[in-house]
Protein backbone atom coordinates (compact mmCIF):
# COMPACT_ATOMS: atom_id res chain seq x y z
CA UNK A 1 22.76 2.76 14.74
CA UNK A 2 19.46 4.33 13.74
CA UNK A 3 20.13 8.66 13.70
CA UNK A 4 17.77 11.19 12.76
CA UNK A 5 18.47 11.45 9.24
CA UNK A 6 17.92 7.88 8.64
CA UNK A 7 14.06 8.09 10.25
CA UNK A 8 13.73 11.46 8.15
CA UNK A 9 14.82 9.54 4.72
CA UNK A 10 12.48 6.57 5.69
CA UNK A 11 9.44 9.06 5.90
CA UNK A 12 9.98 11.14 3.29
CA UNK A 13 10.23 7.81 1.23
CA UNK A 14 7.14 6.11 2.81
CA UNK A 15 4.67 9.10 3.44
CA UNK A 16 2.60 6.67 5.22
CA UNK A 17 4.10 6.81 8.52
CA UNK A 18 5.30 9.71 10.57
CA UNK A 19 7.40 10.20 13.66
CA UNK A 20 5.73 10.44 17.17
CA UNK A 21 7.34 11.03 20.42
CA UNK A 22 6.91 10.13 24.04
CA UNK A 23 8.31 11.31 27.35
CA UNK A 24 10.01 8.48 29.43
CA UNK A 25 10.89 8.76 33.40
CA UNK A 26 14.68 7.33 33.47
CA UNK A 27 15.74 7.37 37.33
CA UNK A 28 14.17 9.04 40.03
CA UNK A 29 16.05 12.15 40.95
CA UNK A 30 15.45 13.24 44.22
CA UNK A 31 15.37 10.21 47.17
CA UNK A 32 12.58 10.53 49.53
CA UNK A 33 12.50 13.35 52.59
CA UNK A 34 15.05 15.39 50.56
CA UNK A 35 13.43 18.18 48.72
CA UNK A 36 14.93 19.90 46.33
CA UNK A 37 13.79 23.47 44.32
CA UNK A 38 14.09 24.83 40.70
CA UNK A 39 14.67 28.02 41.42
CA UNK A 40 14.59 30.96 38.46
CA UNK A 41 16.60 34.18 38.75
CA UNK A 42 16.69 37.07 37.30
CA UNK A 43 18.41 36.34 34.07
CA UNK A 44 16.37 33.02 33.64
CA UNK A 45 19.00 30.60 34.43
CA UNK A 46 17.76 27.73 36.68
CA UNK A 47 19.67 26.09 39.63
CA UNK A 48 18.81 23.30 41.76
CA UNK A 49 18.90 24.35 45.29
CA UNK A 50 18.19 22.05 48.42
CA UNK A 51 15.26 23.58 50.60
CA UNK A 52 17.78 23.38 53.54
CA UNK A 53 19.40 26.48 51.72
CA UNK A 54 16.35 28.12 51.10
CA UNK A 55 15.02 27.46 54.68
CA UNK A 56 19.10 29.03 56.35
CA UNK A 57 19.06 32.13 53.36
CA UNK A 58 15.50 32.97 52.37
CA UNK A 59 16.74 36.76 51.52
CA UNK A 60 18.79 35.48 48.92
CA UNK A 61 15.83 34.15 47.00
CA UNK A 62 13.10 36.96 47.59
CA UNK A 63 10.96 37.21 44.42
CA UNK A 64 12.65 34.91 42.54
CA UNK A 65 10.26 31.76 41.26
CA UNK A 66 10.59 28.74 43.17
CA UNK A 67 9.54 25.06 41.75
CA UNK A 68 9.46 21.97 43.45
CA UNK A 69 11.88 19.57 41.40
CA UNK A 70 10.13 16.41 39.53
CA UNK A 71 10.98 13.41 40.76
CA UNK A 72 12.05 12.18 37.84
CA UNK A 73 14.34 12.48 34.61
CA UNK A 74 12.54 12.06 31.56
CA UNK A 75 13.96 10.40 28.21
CA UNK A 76 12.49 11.52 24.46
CA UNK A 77 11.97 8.26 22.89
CA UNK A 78 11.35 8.52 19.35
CA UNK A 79 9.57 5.82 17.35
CA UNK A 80 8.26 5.37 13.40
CA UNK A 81 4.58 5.01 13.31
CA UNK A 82 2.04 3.94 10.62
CA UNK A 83 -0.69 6.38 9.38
CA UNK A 84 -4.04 5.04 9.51
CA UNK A 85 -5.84 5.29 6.27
């Protein structure tokens, strides 16, 4: 198994190649027709809340920030790459 470490020996040994990383959707998260909200309280914490809620208790989220959820998870995926000279 390749850890971090191992990828931060390898550079500081090779200085011609550096770590880059990209952002990979995993699994959709939401299926279709149901929506579902990030909503931010107070305190910053975040909790998932179907709009059905929000529609049957819209007092309880007054002036707190509501986001539409991403339909997707996302993955880092980190990966060695060479330095062009």
């Amino acid at each position: 198994m390749i850890t971090n470490e191992i990828l931060l020996d390898f550079i500081e040994k090779h200085p011609k190649y550096k770590l880059v990383g990209e952002l990979m959707p995993t699994a959709k998260t939401v299926t279709k027709g149901e929506n579902i909200y990030l909503v931010v309280s107070k305190d910053n914490t975040v909790e998932e809340i179907p709009e059905k809620e929000i529609m049957n208790n819209p007092q309880k989220y007054l002036k707190k920030q509501i986001w539409l959820k991403p339909p997707f998870h996302y993955e880092l995926v980190v990966s060695l790459k060479r330095i062009k000279d």
